[in-house]
Protein backbone atom coordinates (compact mmCIF):
# COMPACT_ATOMS: atom_id res chain seq x y z
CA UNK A 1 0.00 0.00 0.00
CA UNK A 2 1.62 3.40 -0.99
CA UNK A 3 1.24 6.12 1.84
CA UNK A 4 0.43 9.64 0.77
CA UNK A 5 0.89 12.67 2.54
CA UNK A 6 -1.74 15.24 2.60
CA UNK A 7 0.09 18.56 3.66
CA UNK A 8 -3.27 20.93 4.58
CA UNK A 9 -7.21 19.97 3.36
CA UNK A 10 -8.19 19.20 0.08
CA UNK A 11 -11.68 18.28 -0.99
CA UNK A 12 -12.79 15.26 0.26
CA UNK A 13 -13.74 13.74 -3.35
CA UNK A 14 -9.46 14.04 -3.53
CA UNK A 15 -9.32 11.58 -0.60
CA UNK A 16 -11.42 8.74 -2.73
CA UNK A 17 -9.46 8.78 -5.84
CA UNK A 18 -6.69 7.56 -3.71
CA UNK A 19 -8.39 5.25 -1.22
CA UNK A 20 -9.62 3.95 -4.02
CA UNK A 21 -6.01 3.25 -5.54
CA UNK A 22 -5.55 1.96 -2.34
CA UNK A 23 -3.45 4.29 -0.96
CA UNK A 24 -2.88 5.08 2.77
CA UNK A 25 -3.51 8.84 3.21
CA UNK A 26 -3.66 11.29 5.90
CA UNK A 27 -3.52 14.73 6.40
CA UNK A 28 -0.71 17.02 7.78
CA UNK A 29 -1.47 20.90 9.32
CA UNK A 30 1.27 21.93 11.32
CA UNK A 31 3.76 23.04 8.28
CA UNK A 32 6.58 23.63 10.55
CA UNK A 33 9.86 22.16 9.12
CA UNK A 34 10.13 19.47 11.98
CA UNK A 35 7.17 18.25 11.88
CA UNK A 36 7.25 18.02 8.32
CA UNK A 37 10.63 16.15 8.75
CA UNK A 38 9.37 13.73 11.08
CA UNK A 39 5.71 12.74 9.10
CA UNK A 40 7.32 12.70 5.57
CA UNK A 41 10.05 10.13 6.25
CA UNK A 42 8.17 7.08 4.50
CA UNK A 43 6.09 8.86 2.31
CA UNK A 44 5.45 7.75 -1.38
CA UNK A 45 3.76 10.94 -2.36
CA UNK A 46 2.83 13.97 -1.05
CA UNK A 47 0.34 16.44 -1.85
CA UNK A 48 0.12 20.51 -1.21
CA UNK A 49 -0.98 23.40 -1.45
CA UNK A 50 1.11 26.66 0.23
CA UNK A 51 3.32 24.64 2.42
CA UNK A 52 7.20 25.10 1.46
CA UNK A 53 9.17 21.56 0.64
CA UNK A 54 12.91 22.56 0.52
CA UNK A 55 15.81 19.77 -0.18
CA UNK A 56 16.67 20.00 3.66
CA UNK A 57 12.86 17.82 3.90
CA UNK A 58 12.72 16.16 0.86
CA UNK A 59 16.25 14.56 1.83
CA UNK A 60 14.25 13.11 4.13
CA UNK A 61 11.87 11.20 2.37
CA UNK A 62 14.05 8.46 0.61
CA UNK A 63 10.81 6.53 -0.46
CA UNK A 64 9.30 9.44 -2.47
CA UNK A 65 8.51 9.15 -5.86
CA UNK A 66 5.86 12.08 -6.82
CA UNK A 67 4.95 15.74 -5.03
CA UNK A 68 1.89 17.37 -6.39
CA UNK A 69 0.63 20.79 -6.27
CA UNK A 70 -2.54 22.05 -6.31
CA UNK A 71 -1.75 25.05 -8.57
CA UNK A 72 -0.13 26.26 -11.44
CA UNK A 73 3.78 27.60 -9.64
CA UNK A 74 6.29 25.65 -7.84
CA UNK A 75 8.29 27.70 -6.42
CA UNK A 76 7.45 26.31 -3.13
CA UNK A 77 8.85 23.12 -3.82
CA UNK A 78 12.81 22.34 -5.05
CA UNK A 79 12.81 21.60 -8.16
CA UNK A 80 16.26 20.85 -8.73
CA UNK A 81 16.54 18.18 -6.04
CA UNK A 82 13.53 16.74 -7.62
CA UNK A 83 14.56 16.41 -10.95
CA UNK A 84 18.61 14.87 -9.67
CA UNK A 85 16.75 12.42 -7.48
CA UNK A 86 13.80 11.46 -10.46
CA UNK A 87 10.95 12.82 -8.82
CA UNK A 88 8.34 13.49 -10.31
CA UNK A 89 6.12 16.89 -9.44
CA UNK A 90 2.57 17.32 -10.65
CA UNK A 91 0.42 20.65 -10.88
CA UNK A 92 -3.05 21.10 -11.75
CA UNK A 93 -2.49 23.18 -14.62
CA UNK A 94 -6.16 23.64 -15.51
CA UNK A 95 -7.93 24.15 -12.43
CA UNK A 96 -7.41 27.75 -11.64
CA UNK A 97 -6.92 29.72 -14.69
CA UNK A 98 -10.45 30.92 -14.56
CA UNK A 99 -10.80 31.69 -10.78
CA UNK A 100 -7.10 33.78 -11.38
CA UNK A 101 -8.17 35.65 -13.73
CA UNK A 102 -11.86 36.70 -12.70
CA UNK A 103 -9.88 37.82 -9.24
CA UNK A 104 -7.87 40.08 -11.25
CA UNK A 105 -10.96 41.27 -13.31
CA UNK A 106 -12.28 41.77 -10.17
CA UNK A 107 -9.22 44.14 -8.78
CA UNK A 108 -8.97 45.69 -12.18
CA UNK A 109 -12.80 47.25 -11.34
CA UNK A 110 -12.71 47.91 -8.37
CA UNK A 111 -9.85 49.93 -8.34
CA UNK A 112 -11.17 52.14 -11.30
CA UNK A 113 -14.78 52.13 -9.89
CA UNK A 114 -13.49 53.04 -6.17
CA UNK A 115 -15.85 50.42 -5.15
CA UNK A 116 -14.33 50.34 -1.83
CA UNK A 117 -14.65 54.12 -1.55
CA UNK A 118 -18.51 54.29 -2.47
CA UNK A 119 -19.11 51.27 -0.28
CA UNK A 120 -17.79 53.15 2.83
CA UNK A 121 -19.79 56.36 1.43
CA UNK A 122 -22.92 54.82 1.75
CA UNK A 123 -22.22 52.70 4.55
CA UNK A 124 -21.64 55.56 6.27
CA UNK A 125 -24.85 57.45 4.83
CA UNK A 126 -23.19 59.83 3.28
CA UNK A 127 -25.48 60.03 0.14
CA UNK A 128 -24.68 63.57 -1.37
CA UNK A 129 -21.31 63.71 -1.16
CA UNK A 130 -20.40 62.16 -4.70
CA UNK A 131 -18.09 65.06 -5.13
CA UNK A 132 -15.69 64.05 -2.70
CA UNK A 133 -15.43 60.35 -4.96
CA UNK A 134 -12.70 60.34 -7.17
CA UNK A 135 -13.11 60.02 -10.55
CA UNK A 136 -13.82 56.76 -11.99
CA UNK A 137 -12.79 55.58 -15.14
CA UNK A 138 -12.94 53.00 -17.80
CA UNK A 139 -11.53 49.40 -19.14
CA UNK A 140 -13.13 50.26 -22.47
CA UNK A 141 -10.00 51.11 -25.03
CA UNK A 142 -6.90 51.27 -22.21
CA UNK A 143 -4.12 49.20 -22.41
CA UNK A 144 -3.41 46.03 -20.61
CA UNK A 145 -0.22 44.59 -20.62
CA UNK A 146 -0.06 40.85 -19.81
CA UNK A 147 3.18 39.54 -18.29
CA UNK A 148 3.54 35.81 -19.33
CA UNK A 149 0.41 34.03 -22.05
CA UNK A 150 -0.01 30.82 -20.02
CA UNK A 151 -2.99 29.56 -19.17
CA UNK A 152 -3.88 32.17 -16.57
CA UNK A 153 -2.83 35.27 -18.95
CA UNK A 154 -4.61 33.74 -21.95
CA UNK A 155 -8.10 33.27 -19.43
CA UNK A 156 -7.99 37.09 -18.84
CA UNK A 157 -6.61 38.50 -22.27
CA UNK A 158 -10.42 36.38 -23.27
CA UNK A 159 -12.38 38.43 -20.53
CA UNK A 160 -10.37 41.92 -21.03
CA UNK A 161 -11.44 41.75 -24.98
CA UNK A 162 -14.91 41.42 -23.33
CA UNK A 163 -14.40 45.00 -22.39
CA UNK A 164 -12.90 46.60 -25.64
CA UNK A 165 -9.36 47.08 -23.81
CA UNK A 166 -6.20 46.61 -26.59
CA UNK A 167 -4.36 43.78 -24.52
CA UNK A 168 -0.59 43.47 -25.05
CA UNK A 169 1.59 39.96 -24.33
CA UNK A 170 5.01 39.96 -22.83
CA UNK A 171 6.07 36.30 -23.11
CA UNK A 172 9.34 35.15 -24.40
CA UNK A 173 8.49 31.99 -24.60
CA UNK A 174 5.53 32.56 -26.58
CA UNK A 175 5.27 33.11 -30.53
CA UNK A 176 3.86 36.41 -32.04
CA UNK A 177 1.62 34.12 -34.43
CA UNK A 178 0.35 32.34 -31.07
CA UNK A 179 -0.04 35.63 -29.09
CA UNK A 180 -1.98 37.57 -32.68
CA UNK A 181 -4.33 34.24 -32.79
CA UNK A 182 -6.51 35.16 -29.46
CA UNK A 183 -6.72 38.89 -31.00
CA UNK A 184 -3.67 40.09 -28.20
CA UNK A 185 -0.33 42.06 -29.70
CA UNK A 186 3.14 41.15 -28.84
CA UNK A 187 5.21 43.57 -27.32
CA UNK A 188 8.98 44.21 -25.58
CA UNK A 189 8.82 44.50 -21.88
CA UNK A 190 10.42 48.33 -21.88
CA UNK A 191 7.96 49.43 -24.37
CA UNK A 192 4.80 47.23 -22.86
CA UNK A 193 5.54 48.98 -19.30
CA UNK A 194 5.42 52.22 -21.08
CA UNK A 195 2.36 52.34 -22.62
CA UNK A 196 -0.04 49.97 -20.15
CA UNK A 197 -2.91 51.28 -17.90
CA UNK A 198 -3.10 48.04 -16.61
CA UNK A 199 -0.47 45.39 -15.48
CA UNK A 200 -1.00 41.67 -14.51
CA UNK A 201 2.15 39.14 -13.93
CA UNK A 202 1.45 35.93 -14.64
CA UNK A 203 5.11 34.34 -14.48
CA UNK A 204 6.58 31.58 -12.71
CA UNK A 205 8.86 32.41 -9.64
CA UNK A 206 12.08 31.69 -10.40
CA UNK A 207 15.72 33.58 -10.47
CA UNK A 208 14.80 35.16 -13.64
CA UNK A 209 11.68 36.50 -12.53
CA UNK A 210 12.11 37.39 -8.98
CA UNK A 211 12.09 41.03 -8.41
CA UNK A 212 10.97 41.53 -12.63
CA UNK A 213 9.56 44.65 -11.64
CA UNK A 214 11.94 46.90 -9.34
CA UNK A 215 12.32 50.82 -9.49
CA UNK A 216 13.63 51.04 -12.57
CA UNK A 217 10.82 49.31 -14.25
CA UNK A 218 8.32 51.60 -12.02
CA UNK A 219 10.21 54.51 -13.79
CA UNK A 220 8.86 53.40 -16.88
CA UNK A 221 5.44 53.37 -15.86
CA UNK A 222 2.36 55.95 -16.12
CA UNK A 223 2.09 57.15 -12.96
CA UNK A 224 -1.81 56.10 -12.88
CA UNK A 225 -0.54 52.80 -13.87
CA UNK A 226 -2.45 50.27 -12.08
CA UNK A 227 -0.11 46.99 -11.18
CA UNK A 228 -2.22 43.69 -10.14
């Protein structure tokens, strides 16, 4: 019987598809690295969510064969050491592209709508006072600049066209043909920071990406530039 490791809840539906590859599971919720240490020694898999696996625990677990993540990153887990010992690691690569990018929808808006503002206002009965609002503004024809056309960035360049925006692609990895085919416009980072209203990163952590946008790259920005 293989023993899996459940490091915080899942859905209980998650829990069946293993018993019923009759696996041994059971759940984990103090993260600390000891106690991590001490339950993952005979694991065969483990599963997670925000916990952190670094080499000095997975050194530990000389019987594991496969971490999964529920999520798209892994920066939480080391690679490296997975890959020199031939373990595998899993994401869910599907399962939250929508819910990502509807949050960010959801940020874009209510920043330019000052939902938060007019909530208070009228929480606090203040019904006349519309002058003291900011001004709101529009999605319709701004520019959105995309940071990475993976799964996520391609699920909100579809619900950005909804509103008329002109939606830009920084992706090196990604073609121009690819990028032109879901009606989005390839563009160098320099120039994209330049010209966007609107910026969402949607980039793996790793040494090339950490700190991708510093002060120098703020520089280049509008100052009404709005960075989710």
């Amino acid at each position: 019987m293989k023993k899996v490791a459940m490091i915080g809840s899942i859905h209980e539906d998650g829990w069946k598809i293993l018993e019923e590859e009759n696996c041994e599971v059971f759940e984990i919720n103090d993260f600390s690295k000891k106690n991590l240490i001490e339950q993952l020694c005979d694991v065969d898999g483990i599963a997670l969510r925000t916990a952190q696996l670094d080499e000095e625990i997975l050194r530990k677990c000389p019987k594991l064969k496969i971490v999964a993540r529920h999520g798209v990153g892994y920066d939480s887990v080391d690679l490296n050491y997975l890959n020199q010992n031939k373990q595998a690691l899993a994401v869910t690569g599907t399962s939250n592209a929508v819910s990502v990018a509807e949050h960010v929808m959801t940020m874009f808006l209510c920043l330019i709508k000052q939902i938060n503002k007019s909530d208070n206002f009228v929480k606090s009965g203040k019904f006349t006072e519309k002058n003291e609002l900011p001004d709101f503004f529009e999605l319709y024809k701004k520019n959105i600049l995309i940071l990475g056309f993976g799964r996520i960035g391609q699920a909100l360049a579809h619900r950005c066209l909804g509103f008329e925006a002109n939606i830009y692609v920084y992706d090196p990895f990604v073609d121009q043909q690819a990028i032109e085919n879901k009606n989005c416009r390839k563009i160098g980072f320099d120039e994209g920071l330049s010209i966007a209203d609107f910026i969402s990163i949607h980039m793996p952590l790793n040494n090339e990406t950490n700190k991708l946008i510093s002060k120098d790259q703020f520089l280049l920005m509008k100052k009404e530039c709005i960075l989710v």
